[in-house]
PDB file of N, CA and C in Angstrom:
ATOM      1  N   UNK A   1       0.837  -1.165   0.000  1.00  0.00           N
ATOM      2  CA  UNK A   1       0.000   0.000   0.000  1.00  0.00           C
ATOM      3  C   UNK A   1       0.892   1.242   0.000  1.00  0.00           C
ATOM      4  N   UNK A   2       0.302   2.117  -0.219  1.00  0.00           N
ATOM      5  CA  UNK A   2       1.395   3.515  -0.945  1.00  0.00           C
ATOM      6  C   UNK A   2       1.333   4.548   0.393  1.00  0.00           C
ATOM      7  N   UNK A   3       2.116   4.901   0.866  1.00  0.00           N
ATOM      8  CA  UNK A   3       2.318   5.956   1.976  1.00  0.00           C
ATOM      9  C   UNK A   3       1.473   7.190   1.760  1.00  0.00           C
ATOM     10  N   UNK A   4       1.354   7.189   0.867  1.00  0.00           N
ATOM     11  CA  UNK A   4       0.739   9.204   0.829  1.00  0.00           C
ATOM     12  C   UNK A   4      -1.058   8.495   0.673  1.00  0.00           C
ATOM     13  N   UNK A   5      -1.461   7.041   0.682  1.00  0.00           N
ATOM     14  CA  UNK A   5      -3.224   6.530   0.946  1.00  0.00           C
ATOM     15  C   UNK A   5      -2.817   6.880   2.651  1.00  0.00           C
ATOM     16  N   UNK A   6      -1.979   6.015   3.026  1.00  0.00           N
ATOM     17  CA  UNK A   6      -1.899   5.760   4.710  1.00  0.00           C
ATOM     18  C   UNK A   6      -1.661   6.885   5.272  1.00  0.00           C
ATOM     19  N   UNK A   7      -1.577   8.022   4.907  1.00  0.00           N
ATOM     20  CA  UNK A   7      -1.589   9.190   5.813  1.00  0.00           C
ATOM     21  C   UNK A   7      -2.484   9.840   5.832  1.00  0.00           C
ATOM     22  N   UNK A   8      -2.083  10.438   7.124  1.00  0.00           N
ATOM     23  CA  UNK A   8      -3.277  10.828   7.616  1.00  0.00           C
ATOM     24  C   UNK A   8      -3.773  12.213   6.930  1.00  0.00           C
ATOM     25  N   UNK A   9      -5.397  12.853   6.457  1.00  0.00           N
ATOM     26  CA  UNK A   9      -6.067  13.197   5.768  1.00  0.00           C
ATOM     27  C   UNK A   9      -5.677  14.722   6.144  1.00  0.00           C
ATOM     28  N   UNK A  10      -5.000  15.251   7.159  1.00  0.00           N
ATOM     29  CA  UNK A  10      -4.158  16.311   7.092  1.00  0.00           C
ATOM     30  C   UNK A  10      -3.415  16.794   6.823  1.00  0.00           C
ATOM     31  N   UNK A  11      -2.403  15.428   5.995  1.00  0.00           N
ATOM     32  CA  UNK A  11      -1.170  15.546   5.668  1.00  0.00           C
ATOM     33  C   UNK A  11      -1.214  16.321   4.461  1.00  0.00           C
ATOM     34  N   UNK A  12      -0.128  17.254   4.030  1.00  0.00           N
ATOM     35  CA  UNK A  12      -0.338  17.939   3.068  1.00  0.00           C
ATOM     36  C   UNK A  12       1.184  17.680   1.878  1.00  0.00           C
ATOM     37  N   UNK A  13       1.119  17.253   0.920  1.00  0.00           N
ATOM     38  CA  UNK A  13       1.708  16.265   0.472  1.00  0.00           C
ATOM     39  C   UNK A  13       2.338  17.085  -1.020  1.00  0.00           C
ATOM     40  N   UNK A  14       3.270  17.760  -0.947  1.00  0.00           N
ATOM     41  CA  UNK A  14       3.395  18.835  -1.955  1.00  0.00           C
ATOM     42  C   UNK A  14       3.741  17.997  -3.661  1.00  0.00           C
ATOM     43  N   UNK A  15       3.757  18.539  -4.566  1.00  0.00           N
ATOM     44  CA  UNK A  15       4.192  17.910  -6.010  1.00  0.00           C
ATOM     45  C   UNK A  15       5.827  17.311  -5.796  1.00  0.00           C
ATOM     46  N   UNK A  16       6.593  17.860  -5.036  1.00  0.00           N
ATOM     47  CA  UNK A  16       8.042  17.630  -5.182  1.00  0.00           C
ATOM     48  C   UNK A  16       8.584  16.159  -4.201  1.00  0.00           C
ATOM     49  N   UNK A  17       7.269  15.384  -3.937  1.00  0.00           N
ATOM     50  CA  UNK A  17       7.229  13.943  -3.563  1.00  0.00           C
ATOM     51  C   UNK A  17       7.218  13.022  -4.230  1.00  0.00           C
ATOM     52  N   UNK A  18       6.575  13.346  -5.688  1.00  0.00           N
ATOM     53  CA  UNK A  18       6.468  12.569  -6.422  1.00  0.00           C
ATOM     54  C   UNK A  18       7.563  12.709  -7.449  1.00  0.00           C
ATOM     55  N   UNK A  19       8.529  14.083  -7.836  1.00  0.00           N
ATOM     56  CA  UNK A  19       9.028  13.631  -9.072  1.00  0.00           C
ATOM     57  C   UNK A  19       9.753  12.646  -8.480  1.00  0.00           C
ATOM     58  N   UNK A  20      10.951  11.963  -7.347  1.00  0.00           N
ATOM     59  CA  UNK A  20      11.744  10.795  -7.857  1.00  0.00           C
ATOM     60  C   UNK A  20      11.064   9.499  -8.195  1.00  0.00           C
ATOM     61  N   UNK A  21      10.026   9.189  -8.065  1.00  0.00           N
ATOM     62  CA  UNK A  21       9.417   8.278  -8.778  1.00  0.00           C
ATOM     63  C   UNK A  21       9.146   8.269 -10.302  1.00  0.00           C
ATOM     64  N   UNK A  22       8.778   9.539 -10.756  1.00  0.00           N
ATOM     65  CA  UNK A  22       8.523  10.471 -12.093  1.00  0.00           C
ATOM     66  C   UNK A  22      10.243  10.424 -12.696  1.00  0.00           C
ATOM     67  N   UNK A  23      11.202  10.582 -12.090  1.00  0.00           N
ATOM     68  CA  UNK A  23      12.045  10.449 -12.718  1.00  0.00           C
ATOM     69  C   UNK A  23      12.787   9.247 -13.265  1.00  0.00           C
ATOM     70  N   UNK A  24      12.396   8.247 -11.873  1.00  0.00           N
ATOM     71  CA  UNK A  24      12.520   6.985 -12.504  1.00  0.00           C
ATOM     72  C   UNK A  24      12.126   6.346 -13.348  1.00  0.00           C
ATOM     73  N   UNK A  25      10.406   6.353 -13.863  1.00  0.00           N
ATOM     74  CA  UNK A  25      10.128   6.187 -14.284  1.00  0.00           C
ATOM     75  C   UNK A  25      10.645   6.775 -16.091  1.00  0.00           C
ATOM     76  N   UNK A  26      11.113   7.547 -15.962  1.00  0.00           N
ATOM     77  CA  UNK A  26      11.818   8.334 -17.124  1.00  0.00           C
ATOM     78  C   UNK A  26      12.720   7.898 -17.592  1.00  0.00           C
ATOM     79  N   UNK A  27      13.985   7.017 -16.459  1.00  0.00           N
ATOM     80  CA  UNK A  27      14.958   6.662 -16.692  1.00  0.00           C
ATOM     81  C   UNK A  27      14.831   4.917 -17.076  1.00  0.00           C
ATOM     82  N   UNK A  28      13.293   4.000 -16.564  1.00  0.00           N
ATOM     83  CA  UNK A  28      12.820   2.900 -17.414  1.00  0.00           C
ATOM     84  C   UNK A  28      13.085   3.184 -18.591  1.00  0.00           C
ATOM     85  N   UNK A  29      11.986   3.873 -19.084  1.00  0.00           N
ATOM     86  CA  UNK A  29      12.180   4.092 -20.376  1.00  0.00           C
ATOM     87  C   UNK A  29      13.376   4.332 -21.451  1.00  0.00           C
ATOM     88  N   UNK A  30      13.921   5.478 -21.067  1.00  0.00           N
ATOM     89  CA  UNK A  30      15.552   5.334 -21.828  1.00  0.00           C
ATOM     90  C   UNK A  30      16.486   4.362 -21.385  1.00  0.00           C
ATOM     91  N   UNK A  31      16.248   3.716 -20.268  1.00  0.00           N
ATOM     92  CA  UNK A  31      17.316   2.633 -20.629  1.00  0.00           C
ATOM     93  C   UNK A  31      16.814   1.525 -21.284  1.00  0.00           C
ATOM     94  N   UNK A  32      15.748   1.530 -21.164  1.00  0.00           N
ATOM     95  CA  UNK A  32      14.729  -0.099 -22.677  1.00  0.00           C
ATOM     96  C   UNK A  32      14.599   0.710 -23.639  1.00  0.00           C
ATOM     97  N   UNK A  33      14.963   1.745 -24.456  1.00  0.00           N
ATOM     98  CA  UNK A  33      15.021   2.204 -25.676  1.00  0.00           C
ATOM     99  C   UNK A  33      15.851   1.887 -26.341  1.00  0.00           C
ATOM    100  N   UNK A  34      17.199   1.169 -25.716  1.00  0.00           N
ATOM    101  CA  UNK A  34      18.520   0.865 -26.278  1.00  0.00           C
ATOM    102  C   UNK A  34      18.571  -0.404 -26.477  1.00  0.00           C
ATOM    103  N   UNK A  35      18.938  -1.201 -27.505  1.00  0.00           N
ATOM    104  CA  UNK A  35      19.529  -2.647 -27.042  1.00  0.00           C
ATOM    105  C   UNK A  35      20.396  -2.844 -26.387  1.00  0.00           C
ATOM    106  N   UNK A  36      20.583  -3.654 -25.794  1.00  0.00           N
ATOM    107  CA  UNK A  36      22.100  -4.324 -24.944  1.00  0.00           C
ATOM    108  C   UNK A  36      23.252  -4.848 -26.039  1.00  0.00           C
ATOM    109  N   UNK A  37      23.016  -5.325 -27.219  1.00  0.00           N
ATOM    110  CA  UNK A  37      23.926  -5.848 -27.891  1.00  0.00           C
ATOM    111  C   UNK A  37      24.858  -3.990 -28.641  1.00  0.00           C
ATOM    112  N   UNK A  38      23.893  -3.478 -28.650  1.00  0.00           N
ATOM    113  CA  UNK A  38      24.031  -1.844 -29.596  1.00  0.00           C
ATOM    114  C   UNK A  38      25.024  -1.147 -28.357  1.00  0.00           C
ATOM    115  N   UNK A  39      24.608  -1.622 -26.669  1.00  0.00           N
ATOM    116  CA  UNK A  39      26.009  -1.043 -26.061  1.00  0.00           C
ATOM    117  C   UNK A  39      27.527  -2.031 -25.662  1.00  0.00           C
ATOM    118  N   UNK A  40      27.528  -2.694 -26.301  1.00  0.00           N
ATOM    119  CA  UNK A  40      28.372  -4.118 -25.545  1.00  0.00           C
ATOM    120  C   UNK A  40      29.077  -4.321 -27.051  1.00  0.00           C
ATOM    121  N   UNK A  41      28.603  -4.103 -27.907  1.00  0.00           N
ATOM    122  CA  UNK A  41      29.439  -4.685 -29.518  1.00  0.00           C
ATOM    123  C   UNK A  41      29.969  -3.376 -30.531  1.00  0.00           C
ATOM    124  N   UNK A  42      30.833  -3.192 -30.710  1.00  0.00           N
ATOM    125  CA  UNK A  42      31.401  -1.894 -31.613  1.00  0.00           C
ATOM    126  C   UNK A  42      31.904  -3.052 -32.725  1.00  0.00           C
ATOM    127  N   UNK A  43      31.550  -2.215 -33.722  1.00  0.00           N
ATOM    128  CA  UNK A  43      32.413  -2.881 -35.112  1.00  0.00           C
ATOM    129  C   UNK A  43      33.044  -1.338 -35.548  1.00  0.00           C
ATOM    130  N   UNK A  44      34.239  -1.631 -35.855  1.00  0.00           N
ATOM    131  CA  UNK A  44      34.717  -0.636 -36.047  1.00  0.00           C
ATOM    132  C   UNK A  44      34.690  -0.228 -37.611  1.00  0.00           C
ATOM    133  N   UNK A  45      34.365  -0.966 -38.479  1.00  0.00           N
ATOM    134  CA  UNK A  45      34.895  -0.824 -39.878  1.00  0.00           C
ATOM    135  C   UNK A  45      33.014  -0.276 -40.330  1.00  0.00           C
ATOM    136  N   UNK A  46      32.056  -1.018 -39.307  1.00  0.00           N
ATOM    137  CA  UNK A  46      30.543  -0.689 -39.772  1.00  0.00           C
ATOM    138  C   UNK A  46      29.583  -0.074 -38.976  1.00  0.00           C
ATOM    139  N   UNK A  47      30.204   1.170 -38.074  1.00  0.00           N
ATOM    140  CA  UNK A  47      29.528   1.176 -37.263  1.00  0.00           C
ATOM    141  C   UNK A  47      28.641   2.674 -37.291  1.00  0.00           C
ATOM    142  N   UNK A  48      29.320   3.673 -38.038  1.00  0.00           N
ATOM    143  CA  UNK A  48      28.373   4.731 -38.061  1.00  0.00           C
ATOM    144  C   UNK A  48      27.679   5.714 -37.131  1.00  0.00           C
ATOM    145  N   UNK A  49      28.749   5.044 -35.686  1.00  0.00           N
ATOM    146  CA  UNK A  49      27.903   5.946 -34.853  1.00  0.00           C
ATOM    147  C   UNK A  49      26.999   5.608 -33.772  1.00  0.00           C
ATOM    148  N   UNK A  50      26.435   3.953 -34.101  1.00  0.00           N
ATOM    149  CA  UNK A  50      25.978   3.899 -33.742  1.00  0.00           C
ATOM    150  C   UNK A  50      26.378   3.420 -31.909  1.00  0.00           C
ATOM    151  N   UNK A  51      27.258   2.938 -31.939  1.00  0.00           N
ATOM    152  CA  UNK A  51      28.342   2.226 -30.373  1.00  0.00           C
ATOM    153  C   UNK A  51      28.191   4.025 -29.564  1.00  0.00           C
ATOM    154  N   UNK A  52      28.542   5.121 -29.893  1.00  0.00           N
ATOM    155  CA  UNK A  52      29.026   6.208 -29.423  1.00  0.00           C
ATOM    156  C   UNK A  52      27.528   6.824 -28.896  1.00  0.00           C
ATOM    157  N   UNK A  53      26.469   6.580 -29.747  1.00  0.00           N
ATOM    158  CA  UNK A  53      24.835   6.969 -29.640  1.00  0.00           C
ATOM    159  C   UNK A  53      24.149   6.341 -28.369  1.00  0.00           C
ATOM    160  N   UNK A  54      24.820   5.009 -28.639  1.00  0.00           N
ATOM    161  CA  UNK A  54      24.115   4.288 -27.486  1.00  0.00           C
ATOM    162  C   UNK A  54      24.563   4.439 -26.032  1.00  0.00           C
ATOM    163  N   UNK A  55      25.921   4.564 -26.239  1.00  0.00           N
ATOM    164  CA  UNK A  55      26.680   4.919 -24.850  1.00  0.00           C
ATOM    165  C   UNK A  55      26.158   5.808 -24.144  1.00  0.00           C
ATOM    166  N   UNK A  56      26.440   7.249 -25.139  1.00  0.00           N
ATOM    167  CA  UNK A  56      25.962   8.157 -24.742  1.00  0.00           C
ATOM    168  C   UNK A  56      24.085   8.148 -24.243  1.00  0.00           C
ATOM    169  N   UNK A  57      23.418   7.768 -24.827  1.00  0.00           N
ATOM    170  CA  UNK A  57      22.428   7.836 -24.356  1.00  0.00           C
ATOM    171  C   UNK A  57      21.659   6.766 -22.853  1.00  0.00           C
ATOM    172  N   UNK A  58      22.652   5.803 -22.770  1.00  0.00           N
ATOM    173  CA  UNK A  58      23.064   4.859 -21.836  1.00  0.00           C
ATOM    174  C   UNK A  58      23.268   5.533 -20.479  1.00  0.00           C
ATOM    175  N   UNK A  59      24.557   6.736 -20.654  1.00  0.00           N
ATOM    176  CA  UNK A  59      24.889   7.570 -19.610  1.00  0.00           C
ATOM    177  C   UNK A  59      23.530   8.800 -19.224  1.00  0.00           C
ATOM    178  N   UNK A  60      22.542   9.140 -20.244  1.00  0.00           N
ATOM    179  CA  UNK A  60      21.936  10.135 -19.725  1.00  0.00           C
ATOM    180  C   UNK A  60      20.574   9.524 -18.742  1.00  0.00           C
ATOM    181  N   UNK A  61      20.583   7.930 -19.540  1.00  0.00           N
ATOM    182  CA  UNK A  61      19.552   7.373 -18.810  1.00  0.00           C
ATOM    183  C   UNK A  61      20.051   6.921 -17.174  1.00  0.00           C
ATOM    184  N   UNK A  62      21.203   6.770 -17.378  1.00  0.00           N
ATOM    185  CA  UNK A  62      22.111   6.589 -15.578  1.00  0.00           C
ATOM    186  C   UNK A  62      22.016   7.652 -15.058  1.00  0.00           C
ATOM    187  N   UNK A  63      22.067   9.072 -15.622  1.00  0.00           N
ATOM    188  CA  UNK A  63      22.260  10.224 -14.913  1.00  0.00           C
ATOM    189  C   UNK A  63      21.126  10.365 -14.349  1.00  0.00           C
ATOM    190  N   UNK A  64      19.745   9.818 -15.066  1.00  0.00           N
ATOM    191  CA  UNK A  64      18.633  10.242 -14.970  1.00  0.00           C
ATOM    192  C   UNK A  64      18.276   9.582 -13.548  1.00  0.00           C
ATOM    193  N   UNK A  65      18.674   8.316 -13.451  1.00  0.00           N
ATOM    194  CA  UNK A  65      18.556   6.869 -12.623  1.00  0.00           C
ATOM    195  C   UNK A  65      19.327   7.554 -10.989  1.00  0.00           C
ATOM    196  N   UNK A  66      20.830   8.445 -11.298  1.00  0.00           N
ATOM    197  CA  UNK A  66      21.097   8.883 -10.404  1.00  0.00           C
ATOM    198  C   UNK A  66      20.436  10.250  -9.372  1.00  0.00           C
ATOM    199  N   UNK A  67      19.700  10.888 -10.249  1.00  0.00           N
ATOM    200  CA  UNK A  67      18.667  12.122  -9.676  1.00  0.00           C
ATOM    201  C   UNK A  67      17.856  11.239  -9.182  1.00  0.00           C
ATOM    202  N   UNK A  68      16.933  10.655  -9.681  1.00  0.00           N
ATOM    203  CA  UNK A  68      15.777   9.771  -8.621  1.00  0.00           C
ATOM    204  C   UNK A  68      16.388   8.971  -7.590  1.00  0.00           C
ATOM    205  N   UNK A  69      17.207   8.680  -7.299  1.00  0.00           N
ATOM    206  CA  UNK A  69      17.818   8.193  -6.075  1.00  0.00           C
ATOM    207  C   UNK A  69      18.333   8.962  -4.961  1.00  0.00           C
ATOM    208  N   UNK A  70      18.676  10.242  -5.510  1.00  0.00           N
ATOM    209  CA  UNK A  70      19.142  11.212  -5.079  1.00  0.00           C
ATOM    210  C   UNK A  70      17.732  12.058  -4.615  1.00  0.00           C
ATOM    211  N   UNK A  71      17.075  12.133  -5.526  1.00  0.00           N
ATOM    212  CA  UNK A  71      15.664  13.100  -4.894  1.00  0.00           C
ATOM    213  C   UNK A  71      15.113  12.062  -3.776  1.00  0.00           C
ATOM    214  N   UNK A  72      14.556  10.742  -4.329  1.00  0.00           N
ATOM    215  CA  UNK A  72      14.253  10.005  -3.503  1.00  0.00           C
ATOM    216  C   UNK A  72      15.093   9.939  -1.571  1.00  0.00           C
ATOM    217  N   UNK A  73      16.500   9.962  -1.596  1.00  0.00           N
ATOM    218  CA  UNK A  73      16.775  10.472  -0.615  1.00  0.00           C
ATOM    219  C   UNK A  73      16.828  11.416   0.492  1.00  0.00           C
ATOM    220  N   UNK A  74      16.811  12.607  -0.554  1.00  0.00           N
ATOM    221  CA  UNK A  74      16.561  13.811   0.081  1.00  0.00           C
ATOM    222  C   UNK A  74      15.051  13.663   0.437  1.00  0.00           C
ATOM    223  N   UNK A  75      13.693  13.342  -0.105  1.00  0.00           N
ATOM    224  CA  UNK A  75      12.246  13.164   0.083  1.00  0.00           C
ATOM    225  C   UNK A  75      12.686  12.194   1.660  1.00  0.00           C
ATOM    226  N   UNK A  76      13.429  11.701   1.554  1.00  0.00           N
ATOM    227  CA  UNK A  76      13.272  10.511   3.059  1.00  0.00           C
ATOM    228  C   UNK A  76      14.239  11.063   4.204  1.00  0.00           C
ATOM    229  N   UNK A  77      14.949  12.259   3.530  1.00  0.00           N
ATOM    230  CA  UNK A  77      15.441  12.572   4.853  1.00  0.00           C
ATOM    231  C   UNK A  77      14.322  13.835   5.447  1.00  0.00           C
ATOM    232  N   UNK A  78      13.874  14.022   4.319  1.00  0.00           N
ATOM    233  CA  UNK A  78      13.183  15.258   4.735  1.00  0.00           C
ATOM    234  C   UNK A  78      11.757  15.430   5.177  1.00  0.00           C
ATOM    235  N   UNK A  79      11.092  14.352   5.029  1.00  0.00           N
ATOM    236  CA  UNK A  79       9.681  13.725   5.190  1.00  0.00           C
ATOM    237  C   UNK A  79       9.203  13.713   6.627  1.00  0.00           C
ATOM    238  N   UNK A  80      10.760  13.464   7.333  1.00  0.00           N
ATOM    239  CA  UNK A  80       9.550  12.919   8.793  1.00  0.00           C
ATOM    240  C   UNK A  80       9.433  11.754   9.342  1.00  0.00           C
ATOM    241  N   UNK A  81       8.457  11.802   9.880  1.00  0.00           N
ATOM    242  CA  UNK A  81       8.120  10.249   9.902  1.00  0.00           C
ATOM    243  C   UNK A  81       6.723   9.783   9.270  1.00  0.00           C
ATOM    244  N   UNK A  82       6.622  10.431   8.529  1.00  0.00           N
ATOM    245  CA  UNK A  82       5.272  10.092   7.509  1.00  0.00           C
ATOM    246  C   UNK A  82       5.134   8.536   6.900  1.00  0.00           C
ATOM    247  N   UNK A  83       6.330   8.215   6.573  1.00  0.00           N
ATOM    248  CA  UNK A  83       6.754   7.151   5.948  1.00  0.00           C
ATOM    249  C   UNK A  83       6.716   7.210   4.125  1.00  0.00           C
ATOM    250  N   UNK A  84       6.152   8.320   4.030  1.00  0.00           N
ATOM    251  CA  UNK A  84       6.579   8.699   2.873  1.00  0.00           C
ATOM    252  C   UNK A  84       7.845   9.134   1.775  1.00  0.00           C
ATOM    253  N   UNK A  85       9.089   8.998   2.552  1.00  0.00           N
ATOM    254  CA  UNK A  85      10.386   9.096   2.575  1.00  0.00           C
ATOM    255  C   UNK A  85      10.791   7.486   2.226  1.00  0.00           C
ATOM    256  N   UNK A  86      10.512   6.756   2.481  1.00  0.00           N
ATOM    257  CA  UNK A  86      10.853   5.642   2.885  1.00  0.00           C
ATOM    258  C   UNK A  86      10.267   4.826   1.631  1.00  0.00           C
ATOM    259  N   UNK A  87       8.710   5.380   1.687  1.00  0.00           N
ATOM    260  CA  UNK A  87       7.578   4.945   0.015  1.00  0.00           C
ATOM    261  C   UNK A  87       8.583   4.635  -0.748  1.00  0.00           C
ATOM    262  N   UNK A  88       9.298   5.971  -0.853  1.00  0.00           N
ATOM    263  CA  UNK A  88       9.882   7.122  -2.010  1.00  0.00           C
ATOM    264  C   UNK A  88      11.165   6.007  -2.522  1.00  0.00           C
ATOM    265  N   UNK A  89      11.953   5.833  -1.650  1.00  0.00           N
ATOM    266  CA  UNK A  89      13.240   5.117  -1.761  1.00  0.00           C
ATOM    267  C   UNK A  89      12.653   3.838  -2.461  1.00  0.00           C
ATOM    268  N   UNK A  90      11.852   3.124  -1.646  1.00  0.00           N
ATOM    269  CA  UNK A  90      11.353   1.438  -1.953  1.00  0.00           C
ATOM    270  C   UNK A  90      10.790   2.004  -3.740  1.00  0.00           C
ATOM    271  N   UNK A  91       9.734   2.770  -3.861  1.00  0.00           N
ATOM    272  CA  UNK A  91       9.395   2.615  -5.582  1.00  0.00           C
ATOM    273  C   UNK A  91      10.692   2.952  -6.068  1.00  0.00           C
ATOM    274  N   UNK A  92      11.304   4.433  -5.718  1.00  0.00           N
ATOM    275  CA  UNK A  92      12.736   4.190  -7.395  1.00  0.00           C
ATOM    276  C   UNK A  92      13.558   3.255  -7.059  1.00  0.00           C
ATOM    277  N   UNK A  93      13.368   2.478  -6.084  1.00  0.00           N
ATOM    278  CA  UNK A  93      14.547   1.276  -6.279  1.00  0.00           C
ATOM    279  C   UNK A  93      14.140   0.052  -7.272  1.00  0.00           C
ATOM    280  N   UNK A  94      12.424   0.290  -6.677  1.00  0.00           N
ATOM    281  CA  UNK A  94      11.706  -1.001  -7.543  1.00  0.00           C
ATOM    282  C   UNK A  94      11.557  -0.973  -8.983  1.00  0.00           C
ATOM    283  N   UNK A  95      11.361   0.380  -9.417  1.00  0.00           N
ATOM    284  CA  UNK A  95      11.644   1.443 -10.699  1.00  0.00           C
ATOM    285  C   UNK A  95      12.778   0.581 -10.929  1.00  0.00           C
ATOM    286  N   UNK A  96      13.876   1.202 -10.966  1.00  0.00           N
ATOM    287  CA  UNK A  96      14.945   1.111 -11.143  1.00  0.00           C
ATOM    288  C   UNK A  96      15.560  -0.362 -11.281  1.00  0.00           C
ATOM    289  N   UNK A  97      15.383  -1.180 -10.897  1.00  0.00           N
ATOM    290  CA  UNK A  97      15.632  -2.890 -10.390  1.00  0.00           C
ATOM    291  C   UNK A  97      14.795  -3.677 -11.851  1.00  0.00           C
ATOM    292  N   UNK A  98      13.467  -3.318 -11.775  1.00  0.00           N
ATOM    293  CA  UNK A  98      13.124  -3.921 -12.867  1.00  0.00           C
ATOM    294  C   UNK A  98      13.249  -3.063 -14.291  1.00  0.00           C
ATOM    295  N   UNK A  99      13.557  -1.891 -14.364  1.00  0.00           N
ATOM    296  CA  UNK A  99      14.134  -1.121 -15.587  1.00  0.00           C
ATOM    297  C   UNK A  99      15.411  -2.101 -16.106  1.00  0.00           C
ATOM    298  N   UNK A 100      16.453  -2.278 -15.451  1.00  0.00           N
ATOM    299  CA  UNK A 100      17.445  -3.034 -15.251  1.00  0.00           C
ATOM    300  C   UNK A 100      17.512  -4.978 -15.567  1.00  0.00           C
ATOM    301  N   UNK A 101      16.428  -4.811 -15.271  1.00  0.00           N
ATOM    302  CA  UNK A 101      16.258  -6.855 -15.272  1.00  0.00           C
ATOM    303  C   UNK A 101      15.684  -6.806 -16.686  1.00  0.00           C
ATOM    304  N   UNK A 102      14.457  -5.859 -17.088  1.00  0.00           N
ATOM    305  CA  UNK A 102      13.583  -6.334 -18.749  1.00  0.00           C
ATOM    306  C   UNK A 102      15.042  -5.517 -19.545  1.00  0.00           C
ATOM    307  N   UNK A 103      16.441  -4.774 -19.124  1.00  0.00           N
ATOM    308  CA  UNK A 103      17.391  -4.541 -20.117  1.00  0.00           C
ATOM    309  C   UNK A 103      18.020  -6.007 -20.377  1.00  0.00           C
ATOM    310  N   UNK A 104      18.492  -6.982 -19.207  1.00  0.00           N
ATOM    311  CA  UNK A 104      19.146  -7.777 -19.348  1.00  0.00           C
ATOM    312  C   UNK A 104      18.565  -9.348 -20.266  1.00  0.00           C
ATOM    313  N   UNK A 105      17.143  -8.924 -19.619  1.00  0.00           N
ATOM    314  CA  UNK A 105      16.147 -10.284 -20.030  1.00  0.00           C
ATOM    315  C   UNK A 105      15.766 -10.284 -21.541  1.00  0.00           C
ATOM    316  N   UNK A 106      15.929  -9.080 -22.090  1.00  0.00           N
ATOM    317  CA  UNK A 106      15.631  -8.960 -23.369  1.00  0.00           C
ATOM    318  C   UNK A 106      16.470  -9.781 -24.021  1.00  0.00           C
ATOM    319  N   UNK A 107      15.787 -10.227 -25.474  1.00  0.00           N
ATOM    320  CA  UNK A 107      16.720 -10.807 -26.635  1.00  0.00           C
ATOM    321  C   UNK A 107      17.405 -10.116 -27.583  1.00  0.00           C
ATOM    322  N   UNK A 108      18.305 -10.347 -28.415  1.00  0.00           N
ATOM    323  CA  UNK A 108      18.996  -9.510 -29.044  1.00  0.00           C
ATOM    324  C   UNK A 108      17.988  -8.609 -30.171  1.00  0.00           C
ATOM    325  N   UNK A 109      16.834  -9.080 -30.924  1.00  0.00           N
ATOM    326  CA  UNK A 109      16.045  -8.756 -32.034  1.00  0.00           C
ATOM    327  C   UNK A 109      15.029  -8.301 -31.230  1.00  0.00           C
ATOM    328  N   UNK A 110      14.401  -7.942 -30.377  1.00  0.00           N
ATOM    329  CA  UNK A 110      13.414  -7.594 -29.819  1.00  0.00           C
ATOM    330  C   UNK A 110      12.609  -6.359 -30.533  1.00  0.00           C
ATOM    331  N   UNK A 111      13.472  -5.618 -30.191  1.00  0.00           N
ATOM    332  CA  UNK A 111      13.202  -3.784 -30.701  1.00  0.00           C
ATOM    333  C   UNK A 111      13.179  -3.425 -31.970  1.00  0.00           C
ATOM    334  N   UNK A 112      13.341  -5.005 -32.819  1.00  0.00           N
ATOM    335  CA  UNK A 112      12.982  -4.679 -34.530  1.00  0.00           C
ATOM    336  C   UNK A 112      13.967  -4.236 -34.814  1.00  0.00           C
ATOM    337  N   UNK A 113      14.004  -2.983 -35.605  1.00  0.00           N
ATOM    338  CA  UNK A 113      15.270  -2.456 -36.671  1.00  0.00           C
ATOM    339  C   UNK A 113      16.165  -2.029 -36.282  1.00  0.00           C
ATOM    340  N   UNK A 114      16.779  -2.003 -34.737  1.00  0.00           N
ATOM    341  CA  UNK A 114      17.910  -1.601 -34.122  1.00  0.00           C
ATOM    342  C   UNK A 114      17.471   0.060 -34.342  1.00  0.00           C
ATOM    343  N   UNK A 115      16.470   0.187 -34.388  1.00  0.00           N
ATOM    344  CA  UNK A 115      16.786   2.460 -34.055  1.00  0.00           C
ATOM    345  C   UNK A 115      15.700   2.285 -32.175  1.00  0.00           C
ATOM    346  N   UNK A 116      16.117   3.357 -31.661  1.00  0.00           N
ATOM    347  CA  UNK A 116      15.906   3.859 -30.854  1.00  0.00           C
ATOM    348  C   UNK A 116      14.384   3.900 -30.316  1.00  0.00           C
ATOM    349  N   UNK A 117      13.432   3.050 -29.178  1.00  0.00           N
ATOM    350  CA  UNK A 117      12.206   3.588 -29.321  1.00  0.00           C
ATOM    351  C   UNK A 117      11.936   4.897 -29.699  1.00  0.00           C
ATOM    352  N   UNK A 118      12.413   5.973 -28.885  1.00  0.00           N
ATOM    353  CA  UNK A 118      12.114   7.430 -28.664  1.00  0.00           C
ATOM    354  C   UNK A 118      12.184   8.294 -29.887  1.00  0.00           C
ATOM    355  N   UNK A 119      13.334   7.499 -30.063  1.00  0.00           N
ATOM    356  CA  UNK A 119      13.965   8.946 -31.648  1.00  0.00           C
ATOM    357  C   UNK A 119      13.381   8.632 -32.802  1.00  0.00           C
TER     358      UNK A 119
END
C-alpha cells in the first residue's frame, strides 16, 4: 500500500514527492530504448555511430537513474516520519531494479530495426 493513501487526511503532500518516482520512471524508459547488444558490440569498420549513440544515451539514462535516487533520498530525509520518505526510496529502487532486469532479459532482435524507441 502507498504511503501518501496511509496518511493521515491532514497531511499535506506537496508535487516535489512525487518527481523521484517520475524520474525513474523516465529513466525505465531510456534505458529499454537501447539494445544491450548496440552497447556491448562496436564494429569498427561498420559502425556509423551507432556504439558512441548508445553509450551516450546509456549515460543520460544513468544520470537520470542517479537524480531519482538522489531526490528520492533527500524526500526521506526530509519527510519525517510520515513514511513517505521511505515509500519514495522502496518505488525508485523497484523502478529502477526492474528497468534493469527487462534490459538484461531482453533478446537480441526484440526492438525490430535496431533504431531507438524514442527517436
Amino acid at each position: 500500500m502507498d504511503a501518501i493513501v496511509t496518511a493521515p487526511a491532514d497531511t499535506k503532500i506537496g508535487f516535489t514527492k512525487y518527481l523521484p518516482g517520475l524520474a525513474a520512471t523516465v529513466a525505465l524508459i531510456l534505458i529499454n530504448s537501447v539494445r544491450l547488444d548496440e552497447i556491448s558490440s562496436v564494429d569498427p569498420w561498420n559502425d556509423e555511430g551507432v556504439y558512441c549513440r548508445s553509450r551516450t544515451w546509456v549515460l543520460v539514462a544513468y544520470l537520470v537513474c542517479a537524480a531519482a535516487i538522489g531526490g528520492a533520498t533527500v524526500t526521506m530525509l526530509t519527510a519525517g516520519a510520515s513514511g513517505i520518505g521511505i515509500a519514495s526510496v522502496v518505488q525508485v529502487a523497484s523502478i529502477l531494479g526492474g528497468a534493469l532486469l527487462f534490459l538484461v532479459s531482453r533478446s537480441e532482435g526484440e526492438t525490430g530495426d535496431g533504431s531507438y524507441g524514442l527517436l
